[in-house]
N, C-alpha and C. Protein backbone atom coordinates (compact mmCIF):
# COMPACT_ATOMS: atom_id res chain seq x y z
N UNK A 1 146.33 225.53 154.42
CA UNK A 1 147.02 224.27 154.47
C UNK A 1 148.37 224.47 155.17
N UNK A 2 148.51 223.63 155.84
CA UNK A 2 150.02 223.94 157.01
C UNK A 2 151.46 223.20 155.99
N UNK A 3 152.13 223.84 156.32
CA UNK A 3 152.99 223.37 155.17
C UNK A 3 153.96 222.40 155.81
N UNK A 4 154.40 221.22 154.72
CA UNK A 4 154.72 220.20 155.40
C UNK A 4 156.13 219.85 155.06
N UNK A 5 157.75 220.00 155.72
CA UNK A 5 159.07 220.70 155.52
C UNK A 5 159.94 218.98 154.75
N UNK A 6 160.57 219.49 154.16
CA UNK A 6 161.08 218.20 153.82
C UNK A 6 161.68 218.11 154.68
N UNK A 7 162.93 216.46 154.98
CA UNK A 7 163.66 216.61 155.55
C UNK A 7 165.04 217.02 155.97
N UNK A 8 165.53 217.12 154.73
CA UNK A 8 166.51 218.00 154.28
C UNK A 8 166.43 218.97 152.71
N UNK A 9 167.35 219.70 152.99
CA UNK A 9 166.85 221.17 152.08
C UNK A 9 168.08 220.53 151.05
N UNK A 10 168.92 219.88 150.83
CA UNK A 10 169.97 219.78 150.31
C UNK A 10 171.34 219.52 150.69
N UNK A 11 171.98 219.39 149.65
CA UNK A 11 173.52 219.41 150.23
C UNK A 11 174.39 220.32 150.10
N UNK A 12 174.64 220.86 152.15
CA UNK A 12 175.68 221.96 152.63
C UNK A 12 176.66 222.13 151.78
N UNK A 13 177.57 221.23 152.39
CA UNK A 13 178.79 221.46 151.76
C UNK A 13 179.82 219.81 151.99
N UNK A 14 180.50 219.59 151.35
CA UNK A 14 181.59 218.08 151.04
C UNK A 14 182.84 218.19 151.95
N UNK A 15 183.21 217.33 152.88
CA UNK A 15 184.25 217.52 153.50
C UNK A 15 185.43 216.99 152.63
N UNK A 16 186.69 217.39 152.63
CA UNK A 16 188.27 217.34 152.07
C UNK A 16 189.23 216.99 152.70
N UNK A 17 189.62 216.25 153.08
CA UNK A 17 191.08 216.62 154.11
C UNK A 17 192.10 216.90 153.02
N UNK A 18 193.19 217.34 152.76
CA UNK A 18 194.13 217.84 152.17
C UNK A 18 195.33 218.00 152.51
N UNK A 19 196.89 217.62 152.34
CA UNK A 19 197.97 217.58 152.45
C UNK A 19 198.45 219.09 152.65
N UNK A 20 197.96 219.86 151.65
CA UNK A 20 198.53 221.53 152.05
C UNK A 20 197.10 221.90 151.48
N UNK A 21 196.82 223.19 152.19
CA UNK A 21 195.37 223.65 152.22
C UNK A 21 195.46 225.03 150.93
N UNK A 22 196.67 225.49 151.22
CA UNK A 22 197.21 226.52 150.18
C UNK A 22 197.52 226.16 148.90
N UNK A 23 198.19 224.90 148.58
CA UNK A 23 198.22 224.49 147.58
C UNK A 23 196.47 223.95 146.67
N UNK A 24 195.90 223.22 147.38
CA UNK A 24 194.52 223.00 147.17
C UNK A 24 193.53 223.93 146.92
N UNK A 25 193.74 224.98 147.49
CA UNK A 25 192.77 226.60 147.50
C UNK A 25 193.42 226.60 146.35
N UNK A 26 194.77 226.74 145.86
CA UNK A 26 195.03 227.66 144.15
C UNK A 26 194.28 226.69 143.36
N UNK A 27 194.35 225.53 143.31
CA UNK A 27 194.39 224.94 142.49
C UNK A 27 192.52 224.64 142.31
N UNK A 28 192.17 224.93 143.04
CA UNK A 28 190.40 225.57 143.07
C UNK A 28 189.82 226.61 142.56
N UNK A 29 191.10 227.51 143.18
CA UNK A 29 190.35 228.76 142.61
C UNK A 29 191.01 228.95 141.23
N UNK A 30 191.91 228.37 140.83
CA UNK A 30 192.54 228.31 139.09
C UNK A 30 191.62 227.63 138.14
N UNK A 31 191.31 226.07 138.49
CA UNK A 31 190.61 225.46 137.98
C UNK A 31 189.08 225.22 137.61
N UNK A 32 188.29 225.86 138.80
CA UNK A 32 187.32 225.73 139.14
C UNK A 32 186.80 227.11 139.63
N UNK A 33 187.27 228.32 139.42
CA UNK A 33 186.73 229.71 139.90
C UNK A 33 186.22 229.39 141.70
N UNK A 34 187.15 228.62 142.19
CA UNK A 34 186.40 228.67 143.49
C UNK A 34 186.90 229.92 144.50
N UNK A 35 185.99 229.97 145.68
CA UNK A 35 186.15 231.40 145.92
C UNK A 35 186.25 230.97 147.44
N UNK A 36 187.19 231.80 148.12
CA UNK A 36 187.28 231.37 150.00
C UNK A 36 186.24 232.00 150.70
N UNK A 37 185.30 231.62 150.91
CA UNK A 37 184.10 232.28 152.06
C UNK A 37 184.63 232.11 153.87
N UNK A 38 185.56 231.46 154.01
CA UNK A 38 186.20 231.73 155.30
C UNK A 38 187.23 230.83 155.60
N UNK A 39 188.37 230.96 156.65
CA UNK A 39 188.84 229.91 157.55
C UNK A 39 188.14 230.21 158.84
N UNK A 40 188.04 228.72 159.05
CA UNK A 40 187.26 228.74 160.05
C UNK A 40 188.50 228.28 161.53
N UNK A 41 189.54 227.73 160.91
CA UNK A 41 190.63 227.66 161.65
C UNK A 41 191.64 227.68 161.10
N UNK A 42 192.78 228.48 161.74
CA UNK A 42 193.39 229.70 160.56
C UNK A 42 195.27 228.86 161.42
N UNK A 43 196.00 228.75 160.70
CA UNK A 43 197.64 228.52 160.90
C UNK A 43 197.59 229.02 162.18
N UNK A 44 197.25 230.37 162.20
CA UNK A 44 197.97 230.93 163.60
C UNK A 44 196.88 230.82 164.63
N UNK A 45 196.01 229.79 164.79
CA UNK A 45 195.07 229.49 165.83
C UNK A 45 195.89 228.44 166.60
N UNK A 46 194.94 228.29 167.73
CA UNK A 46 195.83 227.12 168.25
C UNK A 46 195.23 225.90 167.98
N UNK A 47 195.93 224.33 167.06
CA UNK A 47 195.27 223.59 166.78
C UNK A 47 194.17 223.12 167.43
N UNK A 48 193.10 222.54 166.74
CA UNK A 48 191.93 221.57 166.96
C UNK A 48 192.31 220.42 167.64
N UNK A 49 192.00 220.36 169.15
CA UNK A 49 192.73 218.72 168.95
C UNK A 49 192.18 218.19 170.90
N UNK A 50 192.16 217.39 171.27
CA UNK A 50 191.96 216.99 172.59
C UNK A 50 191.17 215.72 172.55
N UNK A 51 190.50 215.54 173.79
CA UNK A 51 189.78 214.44 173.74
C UNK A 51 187.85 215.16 173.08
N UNK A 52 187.98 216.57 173.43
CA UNK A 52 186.25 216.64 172.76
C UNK A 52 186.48 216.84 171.76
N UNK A 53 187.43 217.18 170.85
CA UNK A 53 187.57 217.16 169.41
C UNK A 53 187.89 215.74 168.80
N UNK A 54 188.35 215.10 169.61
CA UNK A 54 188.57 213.56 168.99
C UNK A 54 187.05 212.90 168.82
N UNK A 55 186.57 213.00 170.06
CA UNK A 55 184.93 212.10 170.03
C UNK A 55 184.34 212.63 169.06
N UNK A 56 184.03 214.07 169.07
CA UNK A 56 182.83 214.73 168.36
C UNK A 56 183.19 214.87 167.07
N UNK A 57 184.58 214.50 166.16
CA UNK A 57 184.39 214.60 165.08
C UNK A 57 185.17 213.03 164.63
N UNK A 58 185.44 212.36 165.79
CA UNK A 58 185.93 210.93 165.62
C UNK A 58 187.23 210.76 164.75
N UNK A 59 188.21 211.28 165.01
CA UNK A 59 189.35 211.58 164.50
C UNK A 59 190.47 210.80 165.61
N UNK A 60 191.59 209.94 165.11
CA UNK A 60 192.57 209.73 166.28
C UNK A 60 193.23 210.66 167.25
N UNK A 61 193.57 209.61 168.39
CA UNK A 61 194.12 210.05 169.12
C UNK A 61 195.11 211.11 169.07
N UNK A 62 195.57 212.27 169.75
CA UNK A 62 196.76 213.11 168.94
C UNK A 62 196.70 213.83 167.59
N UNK A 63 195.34 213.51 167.12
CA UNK A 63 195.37 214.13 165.74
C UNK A 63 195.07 215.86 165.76
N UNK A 64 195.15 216.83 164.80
CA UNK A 64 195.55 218.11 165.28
C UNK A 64 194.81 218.71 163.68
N UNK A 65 193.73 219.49 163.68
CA UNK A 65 193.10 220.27 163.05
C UNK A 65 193.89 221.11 162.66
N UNK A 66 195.07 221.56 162.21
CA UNK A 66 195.95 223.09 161.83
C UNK A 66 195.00 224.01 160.81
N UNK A 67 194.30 223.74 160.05
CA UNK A 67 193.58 224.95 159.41
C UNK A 67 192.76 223.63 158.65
N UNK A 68 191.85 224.94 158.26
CA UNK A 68 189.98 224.36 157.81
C UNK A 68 190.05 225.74 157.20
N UNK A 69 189.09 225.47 155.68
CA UNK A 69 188.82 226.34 155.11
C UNK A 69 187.38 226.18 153.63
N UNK A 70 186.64 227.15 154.18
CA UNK A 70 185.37 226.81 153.42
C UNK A 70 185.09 227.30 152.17
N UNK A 71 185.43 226.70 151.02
CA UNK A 71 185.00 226.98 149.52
C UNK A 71 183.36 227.07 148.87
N UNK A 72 183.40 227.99 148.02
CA UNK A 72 182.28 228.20 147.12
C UNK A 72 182.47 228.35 145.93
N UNK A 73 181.39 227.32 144.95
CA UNK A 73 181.89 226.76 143.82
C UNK A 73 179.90 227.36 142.98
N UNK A 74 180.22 228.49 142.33
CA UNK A 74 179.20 228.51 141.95
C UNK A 74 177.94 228.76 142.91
N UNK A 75 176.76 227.84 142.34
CA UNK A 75 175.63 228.11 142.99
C UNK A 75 175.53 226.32 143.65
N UNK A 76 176.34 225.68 143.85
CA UNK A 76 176.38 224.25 143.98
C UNK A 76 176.99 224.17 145.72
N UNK A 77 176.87 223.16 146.16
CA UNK A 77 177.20 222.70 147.48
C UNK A 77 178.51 223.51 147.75
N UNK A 78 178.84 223.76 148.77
CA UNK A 78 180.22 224.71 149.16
C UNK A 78 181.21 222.94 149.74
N UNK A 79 182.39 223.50 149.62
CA UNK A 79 183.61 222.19 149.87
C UNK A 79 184.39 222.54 151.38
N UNK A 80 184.20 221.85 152.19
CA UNK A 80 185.10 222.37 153.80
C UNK A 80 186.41 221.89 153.54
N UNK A 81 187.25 222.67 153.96
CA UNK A 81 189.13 221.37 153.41
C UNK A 81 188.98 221.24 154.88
N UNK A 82 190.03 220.38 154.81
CA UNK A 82 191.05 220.43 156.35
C UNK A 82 192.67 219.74 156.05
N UNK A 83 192.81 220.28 156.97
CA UNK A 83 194.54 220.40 157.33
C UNK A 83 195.01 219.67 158.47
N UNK A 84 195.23 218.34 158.40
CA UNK A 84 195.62 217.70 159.66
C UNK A 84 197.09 217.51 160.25
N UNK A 85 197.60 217.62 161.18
CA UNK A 85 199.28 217.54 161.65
C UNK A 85 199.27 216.02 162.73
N UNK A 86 200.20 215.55 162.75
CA UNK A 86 199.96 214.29 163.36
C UNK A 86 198.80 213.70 163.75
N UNK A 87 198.40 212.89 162.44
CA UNK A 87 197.52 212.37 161.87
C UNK A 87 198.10 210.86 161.42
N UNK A 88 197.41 209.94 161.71
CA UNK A 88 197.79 209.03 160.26
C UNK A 88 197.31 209.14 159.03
N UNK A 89 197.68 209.15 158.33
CA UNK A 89 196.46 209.06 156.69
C UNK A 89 197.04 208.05 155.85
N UNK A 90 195.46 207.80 155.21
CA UNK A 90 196.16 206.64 154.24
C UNK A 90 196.60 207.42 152.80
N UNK A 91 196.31 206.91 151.86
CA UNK A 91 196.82 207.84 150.69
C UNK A 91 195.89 208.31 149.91
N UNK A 92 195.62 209.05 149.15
CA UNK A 92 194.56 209.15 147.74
C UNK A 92 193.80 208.12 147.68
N UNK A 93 192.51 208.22 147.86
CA UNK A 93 191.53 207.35 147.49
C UNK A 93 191.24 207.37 145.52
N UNK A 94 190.93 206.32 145.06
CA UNK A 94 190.45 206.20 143.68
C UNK A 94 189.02 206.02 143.53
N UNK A 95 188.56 206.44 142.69
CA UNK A 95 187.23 205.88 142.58
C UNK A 95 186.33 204.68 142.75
N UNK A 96 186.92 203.45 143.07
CA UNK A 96 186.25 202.39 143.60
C UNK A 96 186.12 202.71 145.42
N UNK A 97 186.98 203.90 146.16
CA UNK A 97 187.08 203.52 147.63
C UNK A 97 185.99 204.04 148.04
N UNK A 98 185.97 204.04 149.02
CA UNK A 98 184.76 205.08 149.71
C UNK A 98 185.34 206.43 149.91
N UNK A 99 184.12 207.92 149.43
CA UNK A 99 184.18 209.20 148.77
C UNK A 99 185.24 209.65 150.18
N UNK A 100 185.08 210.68 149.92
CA UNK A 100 185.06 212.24 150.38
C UNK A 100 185.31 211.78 151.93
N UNK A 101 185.27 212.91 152.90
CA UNK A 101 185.45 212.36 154.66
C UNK A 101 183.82 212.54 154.93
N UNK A 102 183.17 213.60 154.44
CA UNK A 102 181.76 214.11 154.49
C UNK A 102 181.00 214.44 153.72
N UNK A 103 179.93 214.14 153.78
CA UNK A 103 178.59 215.35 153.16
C UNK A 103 178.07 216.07 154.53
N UNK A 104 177.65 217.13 154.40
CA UNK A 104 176.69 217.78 155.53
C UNK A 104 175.37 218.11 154.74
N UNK A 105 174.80 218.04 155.91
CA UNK A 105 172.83 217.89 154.96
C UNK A 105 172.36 219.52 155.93
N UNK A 106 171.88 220.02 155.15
CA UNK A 106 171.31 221.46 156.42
C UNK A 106 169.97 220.79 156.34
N UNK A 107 169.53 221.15 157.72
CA UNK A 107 168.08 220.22 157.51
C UNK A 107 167.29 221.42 158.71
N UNK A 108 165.94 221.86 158.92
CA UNK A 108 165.43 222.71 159.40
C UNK A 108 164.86 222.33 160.77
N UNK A 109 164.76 220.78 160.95
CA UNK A 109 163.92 220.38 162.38
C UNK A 109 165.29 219.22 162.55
N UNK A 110 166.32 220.44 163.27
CA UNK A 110 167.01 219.32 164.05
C UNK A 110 166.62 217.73 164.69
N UNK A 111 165.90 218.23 165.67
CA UNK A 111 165.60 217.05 166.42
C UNK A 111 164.68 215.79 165.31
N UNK A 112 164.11 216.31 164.54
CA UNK A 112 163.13 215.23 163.77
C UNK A 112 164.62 214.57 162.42
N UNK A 113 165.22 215.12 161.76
CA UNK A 113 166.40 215.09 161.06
C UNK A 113 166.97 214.02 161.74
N UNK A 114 167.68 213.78 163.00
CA UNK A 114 168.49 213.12 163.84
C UNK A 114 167.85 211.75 163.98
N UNK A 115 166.35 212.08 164.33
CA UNK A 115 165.63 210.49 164.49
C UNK A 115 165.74 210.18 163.44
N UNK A 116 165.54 210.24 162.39
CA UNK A 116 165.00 209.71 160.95
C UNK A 116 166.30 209.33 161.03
N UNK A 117 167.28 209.89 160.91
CA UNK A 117 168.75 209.07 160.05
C UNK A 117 169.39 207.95 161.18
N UNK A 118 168.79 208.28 162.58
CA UNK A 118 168.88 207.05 163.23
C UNK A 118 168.16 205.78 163.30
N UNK A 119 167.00 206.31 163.18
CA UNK A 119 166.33 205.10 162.95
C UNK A 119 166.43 204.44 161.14
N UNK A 120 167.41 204.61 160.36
CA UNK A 120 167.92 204.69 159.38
C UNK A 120 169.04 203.52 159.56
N UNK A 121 169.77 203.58 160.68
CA UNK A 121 171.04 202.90 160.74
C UNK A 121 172.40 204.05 161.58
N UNK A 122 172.15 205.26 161.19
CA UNK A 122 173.07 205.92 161.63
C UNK A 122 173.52 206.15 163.04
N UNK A 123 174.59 206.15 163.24
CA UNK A 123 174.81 206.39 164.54
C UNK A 123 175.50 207.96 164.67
N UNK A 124 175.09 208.50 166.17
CA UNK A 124 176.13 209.80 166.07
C UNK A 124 177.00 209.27 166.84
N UNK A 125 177.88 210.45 166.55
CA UNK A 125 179.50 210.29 166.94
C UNK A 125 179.19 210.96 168.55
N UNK A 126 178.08 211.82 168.47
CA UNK A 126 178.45 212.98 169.69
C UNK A 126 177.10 212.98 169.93
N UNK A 127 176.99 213.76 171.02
CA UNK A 127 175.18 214.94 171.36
C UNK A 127 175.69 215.87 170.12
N UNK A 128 174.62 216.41 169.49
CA UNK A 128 174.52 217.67 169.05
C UNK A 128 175.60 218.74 169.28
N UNK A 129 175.90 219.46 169.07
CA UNK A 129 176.78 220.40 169.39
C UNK A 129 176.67 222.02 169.00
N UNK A 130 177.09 223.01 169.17
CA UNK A 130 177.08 224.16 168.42
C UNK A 130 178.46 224.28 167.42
N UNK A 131 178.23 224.33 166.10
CA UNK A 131 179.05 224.98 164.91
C UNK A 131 180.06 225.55 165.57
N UNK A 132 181.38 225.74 164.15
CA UNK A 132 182.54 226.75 164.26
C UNK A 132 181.98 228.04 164.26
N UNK A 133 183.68 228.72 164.72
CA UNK A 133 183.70 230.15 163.77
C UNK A 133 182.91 230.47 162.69
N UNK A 134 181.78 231.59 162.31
CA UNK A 134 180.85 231.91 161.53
C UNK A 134 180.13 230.89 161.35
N UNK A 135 179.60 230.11 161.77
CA UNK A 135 178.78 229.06 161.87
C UNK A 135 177.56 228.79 162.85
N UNK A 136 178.37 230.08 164.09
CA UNK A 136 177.72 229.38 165.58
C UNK A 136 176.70 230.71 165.62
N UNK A 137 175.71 231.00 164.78
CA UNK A 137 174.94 232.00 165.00
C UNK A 137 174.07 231.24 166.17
N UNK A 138 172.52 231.75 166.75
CA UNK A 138 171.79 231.51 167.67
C UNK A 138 170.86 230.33 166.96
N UNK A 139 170.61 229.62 167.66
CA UNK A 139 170.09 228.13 167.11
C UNK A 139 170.94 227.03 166.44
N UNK A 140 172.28 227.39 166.27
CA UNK A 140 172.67 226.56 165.40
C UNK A 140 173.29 224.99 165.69
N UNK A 141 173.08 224.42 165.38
CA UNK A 141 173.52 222.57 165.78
C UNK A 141 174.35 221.75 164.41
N UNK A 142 174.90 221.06 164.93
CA UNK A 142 175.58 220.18 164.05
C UNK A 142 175.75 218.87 164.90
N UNK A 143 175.89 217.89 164.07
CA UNK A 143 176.68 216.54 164.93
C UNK A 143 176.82 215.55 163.70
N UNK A 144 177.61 214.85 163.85
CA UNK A 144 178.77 213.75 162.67
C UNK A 144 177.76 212.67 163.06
N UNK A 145 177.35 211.53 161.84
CA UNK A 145 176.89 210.69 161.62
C UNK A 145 177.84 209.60 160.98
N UNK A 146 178.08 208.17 161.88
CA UNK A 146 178.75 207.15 161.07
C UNK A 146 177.66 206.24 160.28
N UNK A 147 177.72 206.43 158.89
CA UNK A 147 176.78 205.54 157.83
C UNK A 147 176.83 204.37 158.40
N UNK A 148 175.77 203.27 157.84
CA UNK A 148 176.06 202.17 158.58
C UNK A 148 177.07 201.08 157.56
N UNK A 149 177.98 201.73 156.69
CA UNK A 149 179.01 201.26 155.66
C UNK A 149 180.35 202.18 156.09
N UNK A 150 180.25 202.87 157.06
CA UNK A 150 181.06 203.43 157.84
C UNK A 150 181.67 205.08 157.47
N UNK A 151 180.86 205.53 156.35
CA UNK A 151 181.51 206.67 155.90
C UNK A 151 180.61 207.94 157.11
N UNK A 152 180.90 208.93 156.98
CA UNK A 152 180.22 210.15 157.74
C UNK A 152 179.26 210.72 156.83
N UNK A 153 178.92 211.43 157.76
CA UNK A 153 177.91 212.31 157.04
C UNK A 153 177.53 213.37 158.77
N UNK A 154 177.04 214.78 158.09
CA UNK A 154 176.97 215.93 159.24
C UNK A 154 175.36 216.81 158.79
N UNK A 155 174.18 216.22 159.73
CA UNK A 155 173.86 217.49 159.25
C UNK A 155 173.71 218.72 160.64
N UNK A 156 172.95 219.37 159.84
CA UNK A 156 173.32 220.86 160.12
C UNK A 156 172.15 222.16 160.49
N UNK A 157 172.53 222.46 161.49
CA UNK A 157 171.32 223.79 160.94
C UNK A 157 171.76 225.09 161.12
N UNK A 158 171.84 225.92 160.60
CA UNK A 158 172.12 227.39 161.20
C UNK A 158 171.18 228.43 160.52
N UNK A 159 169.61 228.52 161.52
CA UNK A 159 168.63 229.15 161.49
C UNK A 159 168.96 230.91 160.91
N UNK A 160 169.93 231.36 161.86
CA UNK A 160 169.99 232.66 161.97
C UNK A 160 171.18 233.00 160.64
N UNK A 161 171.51 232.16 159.94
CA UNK A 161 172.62 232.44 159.11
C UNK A 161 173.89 232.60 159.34
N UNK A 162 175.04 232.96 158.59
CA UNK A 162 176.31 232.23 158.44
C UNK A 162 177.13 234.16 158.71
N UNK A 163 177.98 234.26 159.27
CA UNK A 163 178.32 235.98 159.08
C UNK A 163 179.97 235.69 158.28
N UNK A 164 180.61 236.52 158.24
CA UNK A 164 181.78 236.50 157.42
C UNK A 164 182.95 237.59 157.99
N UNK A 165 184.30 236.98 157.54
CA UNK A 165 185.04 238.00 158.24
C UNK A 165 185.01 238.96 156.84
N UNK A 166 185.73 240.42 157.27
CA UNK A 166 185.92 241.44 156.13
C UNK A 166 186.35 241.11 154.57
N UNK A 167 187.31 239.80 154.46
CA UNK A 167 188.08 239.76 153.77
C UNK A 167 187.56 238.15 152.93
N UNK A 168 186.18 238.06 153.35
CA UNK A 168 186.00 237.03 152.57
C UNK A 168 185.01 237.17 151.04
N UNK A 169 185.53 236.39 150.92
CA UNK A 169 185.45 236.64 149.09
C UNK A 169 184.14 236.54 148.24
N UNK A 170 183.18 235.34 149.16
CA UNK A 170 181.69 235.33 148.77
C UNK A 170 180.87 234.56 150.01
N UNK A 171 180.09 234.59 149.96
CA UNK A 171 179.10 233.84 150.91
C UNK A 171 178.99 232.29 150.44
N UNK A 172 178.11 231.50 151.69
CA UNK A 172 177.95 230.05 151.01
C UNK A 172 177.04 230.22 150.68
N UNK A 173 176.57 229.20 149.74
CA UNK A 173 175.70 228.17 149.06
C UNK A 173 174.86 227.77 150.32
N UNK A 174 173.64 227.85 150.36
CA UNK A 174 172.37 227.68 151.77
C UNK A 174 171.30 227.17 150.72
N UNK A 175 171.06 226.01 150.81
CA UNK A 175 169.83 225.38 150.37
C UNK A 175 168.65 225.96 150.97
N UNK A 176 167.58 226.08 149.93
CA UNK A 176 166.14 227.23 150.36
C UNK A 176 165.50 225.76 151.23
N UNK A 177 164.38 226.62 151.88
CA UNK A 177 164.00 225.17 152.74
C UNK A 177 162.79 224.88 151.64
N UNK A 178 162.39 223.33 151.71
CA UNK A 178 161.40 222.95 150.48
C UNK A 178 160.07 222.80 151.37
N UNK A 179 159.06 222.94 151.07
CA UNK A 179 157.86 222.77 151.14
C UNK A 179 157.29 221.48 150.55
N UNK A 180 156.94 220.47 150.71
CA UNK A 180 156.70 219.28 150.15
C UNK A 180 155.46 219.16 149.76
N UNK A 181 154.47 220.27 150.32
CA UNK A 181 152.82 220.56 149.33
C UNK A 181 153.15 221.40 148.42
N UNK A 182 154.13 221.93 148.29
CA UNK A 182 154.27 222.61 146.78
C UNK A 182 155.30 221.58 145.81
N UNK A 183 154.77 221.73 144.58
CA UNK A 183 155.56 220.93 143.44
C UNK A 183 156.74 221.96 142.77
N UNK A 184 157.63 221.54 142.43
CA UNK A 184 158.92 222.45 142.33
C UNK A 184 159.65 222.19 140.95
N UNK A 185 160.71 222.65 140.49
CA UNK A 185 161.41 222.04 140.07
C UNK A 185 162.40 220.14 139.62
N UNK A 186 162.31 220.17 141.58
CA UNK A 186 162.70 219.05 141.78
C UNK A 186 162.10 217.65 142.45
N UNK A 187 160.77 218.12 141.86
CA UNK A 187 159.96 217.20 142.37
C UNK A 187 159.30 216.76 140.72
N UNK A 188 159.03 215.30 141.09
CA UNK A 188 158.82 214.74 139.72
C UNK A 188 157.37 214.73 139.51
């Protein structure tokens, strides 16, 4: 029997934007045992920012990536922060606003993943693209999705896996891929 892939394996990891990225990391890893699996764009890089970083992750004009940094929380979805410098932002969202900046979905058949959530309502922001720093192994794709209620969403694939610098603290969280002729756990 040929086995038949879901369409997504789960959820990657939650996007953050954050006021100070250092202050937010303690207060993760104090509260919540969270652990740094990488920056993927580090203070002393040169910011994120132009016109292909504006389209492809749909961010304003002038706005400036200063550091990104990827958390692991357990055996549960990993958290991306970011660090923006001339930016506008609004303030703290409450629980009635709309969530988070992202979810990312890792999903195994790029191209079939992309139709489905378009013919869904979604629009992309971009073509496809290749991943950050430790991200961009061989095969790997990403591209930003605007919900059709306007929030994002990213999925994702990185076939060949995720590598790490020396000094990082644990690996991510990688949803197993599901088989949909086998019954699981999470299948009712």
């Amino acid at each position: 029997m040929n086995k038949i892939m879901a369409v997504t394996r789960g959820i990657n990891h939650i996007g953050l934007t954050v006021p100070d990225i250092e202050q937010a990391t303690t207060f993760f890893q104090t509260a919540l045992d969270g652990k740094i699996a990488y920056d993927s764009q580090k203070l002393t890089d040169e910011p994120r920012a132009g016109q292909f970083v504006e389209r492809v992750l749909g961010i304003e004009k002038g706005a400036k990536i200063i550091t990104k940094r990827m958390m692991v929380f357990g055996h549960g979805p990993n958290i991306e922060m970011f660090e923006f410098k001339d930016a506008s932002q609004a303030s703290a969202i409450t629980l009635q606003d709309m969530g988070y900046t992202h979810i990312s979905f890792y999903v195994d058949d790029f191209p079939a993943a992309l139709e489905k959530v378009k013919k869904a309502g979604g629009i992309p922001l971009s073509e496809p693209h290749a991943n950050t720093r430790y991200e961009d192994t061989p095969g790997n794709q990403t591209v930003y999705i605007q919900t059709p209620w306007g929030s994002l969403l990213e999925l994702q694939t990185v076939p060949q896996g995720f590598y790490y610098p020396k000094d990082s603290e644990a690996t991510l969280f990688t949803p197993e891929p599901i088989d949909l002729n086998q019954k699981d756990d999470t299948t009712p």
